[in-house]
C-alpha atoms as a PDB file:
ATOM      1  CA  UNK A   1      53.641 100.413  77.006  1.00  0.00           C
ATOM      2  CA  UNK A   2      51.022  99.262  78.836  1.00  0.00           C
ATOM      3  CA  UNK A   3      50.379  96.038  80.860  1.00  0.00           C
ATOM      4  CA  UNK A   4      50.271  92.970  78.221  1.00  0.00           C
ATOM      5  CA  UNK A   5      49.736  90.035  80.096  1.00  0.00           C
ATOM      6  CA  UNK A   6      45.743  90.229  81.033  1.00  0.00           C
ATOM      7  CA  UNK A   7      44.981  91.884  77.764  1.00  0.00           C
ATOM      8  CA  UNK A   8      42.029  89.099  77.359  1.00  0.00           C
ATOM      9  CA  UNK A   9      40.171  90.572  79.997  1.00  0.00           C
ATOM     10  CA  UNK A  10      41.592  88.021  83.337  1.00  0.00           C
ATOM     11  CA  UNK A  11      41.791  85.221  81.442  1.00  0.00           C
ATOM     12  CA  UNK A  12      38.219  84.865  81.115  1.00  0.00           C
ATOM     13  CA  UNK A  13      37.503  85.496  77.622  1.00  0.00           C
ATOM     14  CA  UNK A  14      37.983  82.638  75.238  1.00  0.00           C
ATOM     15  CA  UNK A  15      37.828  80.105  77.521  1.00  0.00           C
ATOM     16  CA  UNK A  16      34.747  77.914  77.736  1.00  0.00           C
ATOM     17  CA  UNK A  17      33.859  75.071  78.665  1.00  0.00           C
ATOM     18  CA  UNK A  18      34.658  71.633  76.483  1.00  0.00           C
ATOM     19  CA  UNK A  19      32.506  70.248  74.205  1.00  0.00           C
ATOM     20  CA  UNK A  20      31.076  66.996  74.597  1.00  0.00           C
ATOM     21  CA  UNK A  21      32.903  65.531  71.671  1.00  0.00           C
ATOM     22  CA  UNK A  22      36.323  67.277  73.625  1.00  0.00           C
ATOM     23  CA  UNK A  23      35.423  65.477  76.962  1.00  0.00           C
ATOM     24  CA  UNK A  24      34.708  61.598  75.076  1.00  0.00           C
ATOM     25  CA  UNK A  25      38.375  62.242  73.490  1.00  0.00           C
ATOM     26  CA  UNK A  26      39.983  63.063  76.521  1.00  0.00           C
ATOM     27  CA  UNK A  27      38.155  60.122  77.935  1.00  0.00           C
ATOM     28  CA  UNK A  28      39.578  58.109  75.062  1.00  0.00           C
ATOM     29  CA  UNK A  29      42.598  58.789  75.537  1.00  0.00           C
ATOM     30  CA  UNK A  30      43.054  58.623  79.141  1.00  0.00           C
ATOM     31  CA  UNK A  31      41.537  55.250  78.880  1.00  0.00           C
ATOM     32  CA  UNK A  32      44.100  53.966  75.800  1.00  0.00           C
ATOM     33  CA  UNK A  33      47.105  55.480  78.053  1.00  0.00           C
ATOM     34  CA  UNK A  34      46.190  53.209  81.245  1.00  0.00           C
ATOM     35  CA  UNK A  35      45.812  50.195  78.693  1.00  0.00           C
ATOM     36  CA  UNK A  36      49.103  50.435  77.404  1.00  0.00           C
ATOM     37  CA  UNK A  37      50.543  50.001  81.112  1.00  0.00           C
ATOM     38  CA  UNK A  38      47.932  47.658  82.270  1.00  0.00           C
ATOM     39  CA  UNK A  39      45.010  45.859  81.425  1.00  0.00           C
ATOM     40  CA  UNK A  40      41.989  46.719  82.275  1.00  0.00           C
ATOM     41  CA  UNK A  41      38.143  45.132  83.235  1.00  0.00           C
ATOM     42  CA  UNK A  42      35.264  46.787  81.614  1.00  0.00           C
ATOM     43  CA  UNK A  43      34.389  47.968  84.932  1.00  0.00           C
ATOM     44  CA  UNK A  44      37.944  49.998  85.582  1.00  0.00           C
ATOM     45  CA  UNK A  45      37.607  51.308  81.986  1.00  0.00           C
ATOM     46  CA  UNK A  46      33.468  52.856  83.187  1.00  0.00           C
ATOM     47  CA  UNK A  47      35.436  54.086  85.981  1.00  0.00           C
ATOM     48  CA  UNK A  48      38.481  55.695  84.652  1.00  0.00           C
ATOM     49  CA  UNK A  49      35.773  57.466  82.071  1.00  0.00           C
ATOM     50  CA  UNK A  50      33.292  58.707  84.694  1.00  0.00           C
ATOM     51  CA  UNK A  51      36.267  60.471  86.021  1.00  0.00           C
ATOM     52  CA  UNK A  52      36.470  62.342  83.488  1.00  0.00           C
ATOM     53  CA  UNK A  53      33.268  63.115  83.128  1.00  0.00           C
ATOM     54  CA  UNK A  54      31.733  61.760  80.305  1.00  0.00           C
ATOM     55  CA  UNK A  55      27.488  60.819  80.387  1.00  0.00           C
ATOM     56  CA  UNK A  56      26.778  57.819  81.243  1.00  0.00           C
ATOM     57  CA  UNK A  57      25.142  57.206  77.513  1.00  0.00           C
ATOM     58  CA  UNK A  58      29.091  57.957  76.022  1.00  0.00           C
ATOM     59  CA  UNK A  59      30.693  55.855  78.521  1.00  0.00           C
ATOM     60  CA  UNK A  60      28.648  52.792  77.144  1.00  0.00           C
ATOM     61  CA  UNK A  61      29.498  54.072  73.569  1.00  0.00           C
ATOM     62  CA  UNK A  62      33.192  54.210  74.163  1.00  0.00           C
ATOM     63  CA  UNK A  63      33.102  50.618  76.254  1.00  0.00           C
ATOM     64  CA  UNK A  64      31.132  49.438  73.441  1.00  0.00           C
ATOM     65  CA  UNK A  65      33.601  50.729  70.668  1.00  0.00           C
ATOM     66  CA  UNK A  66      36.943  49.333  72.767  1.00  0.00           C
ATOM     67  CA  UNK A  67      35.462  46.135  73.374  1.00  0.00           C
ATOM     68  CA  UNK A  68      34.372  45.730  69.457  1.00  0.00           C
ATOM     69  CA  UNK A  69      38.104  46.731  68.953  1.00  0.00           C
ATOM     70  CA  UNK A  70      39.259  43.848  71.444  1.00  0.00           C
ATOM     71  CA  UNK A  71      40.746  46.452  73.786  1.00  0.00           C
ATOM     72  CA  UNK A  72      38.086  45.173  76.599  1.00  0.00           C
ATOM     73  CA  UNK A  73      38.096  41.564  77.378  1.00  0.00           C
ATOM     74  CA  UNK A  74      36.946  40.896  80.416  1.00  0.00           C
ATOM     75  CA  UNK A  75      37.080  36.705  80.163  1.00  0.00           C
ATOM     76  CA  UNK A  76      41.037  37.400  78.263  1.00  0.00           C
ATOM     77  CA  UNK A  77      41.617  39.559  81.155  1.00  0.00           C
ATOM     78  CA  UNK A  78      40.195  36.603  83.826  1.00  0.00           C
ATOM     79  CA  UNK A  79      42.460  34.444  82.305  1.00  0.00           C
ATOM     80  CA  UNK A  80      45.222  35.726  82.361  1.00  0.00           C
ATOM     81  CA  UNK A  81      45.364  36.947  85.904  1.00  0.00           C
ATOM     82  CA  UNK A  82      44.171  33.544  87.102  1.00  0.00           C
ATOM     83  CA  UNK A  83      47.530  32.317  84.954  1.00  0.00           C
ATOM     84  CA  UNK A  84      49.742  34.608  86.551  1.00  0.00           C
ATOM     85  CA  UNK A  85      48.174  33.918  89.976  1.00  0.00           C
ATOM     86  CA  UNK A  86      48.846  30.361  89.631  1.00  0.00           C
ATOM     87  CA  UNK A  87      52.183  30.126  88.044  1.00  0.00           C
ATOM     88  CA  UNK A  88      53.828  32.969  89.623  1.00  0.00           C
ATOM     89  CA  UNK A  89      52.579  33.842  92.428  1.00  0.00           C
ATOM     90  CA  UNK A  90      50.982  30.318  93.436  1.00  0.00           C
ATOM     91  CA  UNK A  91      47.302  31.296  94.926  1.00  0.00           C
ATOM     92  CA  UNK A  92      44.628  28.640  95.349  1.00  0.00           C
ATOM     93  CA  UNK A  93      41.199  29.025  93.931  1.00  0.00           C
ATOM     94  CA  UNK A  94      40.043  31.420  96.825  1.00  0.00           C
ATOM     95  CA  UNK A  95      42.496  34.330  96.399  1.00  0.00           C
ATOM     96  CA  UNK A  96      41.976  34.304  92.669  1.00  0.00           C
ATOM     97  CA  UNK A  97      38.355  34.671  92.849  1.00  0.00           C
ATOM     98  CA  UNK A  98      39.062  37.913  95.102  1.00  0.00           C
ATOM     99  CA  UNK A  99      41.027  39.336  92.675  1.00  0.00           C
ATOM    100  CA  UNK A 100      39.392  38.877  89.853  1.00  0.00           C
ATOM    101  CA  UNK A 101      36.202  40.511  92.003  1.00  0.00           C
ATOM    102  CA  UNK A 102      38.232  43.147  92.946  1.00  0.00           C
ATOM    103  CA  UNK A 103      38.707  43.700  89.357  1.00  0.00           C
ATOM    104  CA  UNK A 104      35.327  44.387  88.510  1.00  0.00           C
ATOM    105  CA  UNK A 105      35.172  41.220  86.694  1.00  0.00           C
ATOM    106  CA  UNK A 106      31.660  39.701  86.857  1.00  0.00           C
ATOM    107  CA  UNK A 107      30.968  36.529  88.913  1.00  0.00           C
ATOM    108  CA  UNK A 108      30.078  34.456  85.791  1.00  0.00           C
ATOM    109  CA  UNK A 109      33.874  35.369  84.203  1.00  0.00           C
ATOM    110  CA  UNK A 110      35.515  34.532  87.141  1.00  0.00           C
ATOM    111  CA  UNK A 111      33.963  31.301  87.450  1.00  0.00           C
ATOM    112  CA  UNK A 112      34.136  30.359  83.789  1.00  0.00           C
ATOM    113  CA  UNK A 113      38.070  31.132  84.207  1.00  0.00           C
ATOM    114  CA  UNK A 114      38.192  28.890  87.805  1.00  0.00           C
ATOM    115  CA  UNK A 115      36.536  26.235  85.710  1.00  0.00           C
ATOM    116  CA  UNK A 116      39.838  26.177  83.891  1.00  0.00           C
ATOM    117  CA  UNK A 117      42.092  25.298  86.368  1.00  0.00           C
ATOM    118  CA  UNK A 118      42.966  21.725  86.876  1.00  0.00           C
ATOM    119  CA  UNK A 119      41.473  21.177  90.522  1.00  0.00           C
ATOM    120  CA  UNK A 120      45.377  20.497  92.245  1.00  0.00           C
ATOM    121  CA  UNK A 121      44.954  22.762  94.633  1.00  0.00           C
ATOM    122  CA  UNK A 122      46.559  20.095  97.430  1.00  0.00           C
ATOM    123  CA  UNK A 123      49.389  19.766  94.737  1.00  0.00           C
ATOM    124  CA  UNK A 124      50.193  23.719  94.311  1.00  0.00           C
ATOM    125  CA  UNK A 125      50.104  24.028  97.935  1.00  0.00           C
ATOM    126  CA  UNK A 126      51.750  21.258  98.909  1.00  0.00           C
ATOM    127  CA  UNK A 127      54.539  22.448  96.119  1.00  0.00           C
ATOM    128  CA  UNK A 128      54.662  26.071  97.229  1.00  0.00           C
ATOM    129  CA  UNK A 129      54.985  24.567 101.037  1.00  0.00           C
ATOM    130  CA  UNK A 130      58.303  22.466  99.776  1.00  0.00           C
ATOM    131  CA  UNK A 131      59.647  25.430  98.994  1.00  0.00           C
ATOM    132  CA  UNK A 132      58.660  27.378 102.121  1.00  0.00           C
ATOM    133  CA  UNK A 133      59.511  24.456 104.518  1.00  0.00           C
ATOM    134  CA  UNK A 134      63.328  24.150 103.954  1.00  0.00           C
ATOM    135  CA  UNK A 135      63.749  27.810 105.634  1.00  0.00           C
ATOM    136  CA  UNK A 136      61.522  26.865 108.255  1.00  0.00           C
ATOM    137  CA  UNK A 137      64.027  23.755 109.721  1.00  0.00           C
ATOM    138  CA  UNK A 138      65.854  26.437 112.494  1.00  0.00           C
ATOM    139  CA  UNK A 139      61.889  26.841 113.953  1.00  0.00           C
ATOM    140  CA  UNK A 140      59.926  24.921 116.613  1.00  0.00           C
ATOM    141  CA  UNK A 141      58.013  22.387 114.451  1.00  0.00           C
ATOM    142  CA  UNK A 142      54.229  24.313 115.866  1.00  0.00           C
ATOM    143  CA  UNK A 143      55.774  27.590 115.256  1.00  0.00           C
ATOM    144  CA  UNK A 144      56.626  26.302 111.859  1.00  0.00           C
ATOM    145  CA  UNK A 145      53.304  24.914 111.089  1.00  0.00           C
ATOM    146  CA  UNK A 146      51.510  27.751 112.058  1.00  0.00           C
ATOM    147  CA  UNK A 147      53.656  29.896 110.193  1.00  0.00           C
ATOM    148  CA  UNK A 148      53.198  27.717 107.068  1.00  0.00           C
ATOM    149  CA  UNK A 149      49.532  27.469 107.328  1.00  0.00           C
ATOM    150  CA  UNK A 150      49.182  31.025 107.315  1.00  0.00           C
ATOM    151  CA  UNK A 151      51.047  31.410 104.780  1.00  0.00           C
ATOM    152  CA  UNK A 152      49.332  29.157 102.214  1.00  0.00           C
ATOM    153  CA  UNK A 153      46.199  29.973 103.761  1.00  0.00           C
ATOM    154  CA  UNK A 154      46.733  33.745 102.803  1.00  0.00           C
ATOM    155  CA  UNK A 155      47.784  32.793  99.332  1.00  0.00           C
ATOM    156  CA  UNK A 156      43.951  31.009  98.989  1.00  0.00           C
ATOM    157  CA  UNK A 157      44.300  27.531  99.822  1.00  0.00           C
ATOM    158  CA  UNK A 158      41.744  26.188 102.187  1.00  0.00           C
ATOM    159  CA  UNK A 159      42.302  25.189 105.820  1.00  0.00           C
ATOM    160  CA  UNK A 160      42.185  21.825 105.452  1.00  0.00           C
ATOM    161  CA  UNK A 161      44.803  21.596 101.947  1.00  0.00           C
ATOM    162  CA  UNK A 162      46.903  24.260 103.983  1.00  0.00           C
ATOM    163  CA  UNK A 163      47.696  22.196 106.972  1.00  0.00           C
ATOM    164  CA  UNK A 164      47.418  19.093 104.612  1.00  0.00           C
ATOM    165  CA  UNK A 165      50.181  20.536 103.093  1.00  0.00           C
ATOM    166  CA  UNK A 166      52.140  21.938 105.276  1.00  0.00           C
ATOM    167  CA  UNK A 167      52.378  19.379 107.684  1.00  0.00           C
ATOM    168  CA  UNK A 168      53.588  16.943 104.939  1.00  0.00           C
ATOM    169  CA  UNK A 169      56.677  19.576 103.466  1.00  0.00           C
ATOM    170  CA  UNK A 170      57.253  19.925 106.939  1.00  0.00           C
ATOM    171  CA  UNK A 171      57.725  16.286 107.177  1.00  0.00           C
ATOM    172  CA  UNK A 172      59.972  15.790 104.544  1.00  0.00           C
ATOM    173  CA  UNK A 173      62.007  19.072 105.323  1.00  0.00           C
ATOM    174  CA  UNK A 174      62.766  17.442 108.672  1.00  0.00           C
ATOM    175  CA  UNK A 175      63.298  13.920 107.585  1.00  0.00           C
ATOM    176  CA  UNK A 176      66.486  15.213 104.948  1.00  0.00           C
ATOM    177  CA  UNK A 177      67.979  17.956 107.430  1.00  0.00           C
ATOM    178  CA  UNK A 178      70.042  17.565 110.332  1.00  0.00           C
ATOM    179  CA  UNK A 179      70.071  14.060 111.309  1.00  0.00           C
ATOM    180  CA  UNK A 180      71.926  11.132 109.780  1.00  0.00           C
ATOM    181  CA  UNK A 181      69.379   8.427 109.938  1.00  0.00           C
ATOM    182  CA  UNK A 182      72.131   6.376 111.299  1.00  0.00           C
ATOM    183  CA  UNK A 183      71.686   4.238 114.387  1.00  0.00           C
ATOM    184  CA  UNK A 184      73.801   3.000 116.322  1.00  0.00           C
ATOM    185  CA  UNK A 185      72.790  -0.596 118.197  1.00  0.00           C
ATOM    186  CA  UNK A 186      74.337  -2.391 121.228  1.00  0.00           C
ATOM    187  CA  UNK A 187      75.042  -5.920 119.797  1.00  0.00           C
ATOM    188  CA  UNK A 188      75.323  -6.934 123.007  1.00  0.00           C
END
């Protein structure tokens, strides 16, 4: 009884390299695995394919086939991030832009998807400052600010519809909190 386990010659024999066809489905399928968890630009899907080494002559194919199929959408895919962006996480027009780039998603998309938008920028700042500004009451009123600018002006909003807004939620958060509003007079 001799030794069994190498009887194919060190694991050598047998094993060659894949076919072409073997790489593009591996490919494939890698790519339909990351679109069930998350959508993807056409440039993450050329990406996640060249990593698996596919020709650059398949990778079109493939991109080609998925976005016949409607598996590739890169103006869906603009859309719907700049939906999500807005109504959940409420960035302006500036940090949308830079995700959608950082996408892969082509300057023309991105703008076509802006163009969308209703242009309230000052209102979905000055909203997401309301909201902000009522935990800011306990702070001195330029710490506040400058907190509050920051804060919108990392979310996208420009400088001037940041402070625009902020100093006006700020204004209103102080105006309800605290103090009365009643005076007393000497009738004297």
């Amino acid at each position: 009884m001799g030794d069994t386990s190498r009887s194919d010659g060190g694991g050598e024999a047998g094993e060659s390299a894949p076919s072409a066809e073997e790489v593009r489905t591996t490919a494939e399928e890698s790519l339909v695995r990351k679109l069930r968890t998350r959508s993807l630009s056409v440039s993450e899907a050329r990406l996640v394919l060249k990593g698996h080494g596919l020709a650059a002559d398949a990778i079109e194919d493939v991109i080609d086939d998925f976005m016949r199929r409607g598996y590739l959408d890169d103006a869906v895919l603009a859309e719907l991030l700049v939906t999500a962006g807005v109504e959940r996480k409420g960035q302006g027009r500036v940090a949308l832009s830079r995700a959608l780039a950082q996408r892969g998603i082509p300057r023309e998309v991105i703008d076509a998807a802006l163009d969308e938008l209703p242009d309230d920028d000052a209102e979905r700042a000055l909203e997401f400052a309301r909201t902000k500004a009522r935990s800011m009451s306990r702070l001195d009123p330029d710490a506040a600010l400058r907190r509050l600018v920051g804060q919108l002006s990392r979310r996208g909003y420009a400088g001037s519809v940041a402070m625009n807004a902020a100093k006006t939620a700020l204004r209103e958060a102080s105006f309800g909190s605290g103090v009365s509003g009643v005076r007393f007079v000497d009738s004297d």
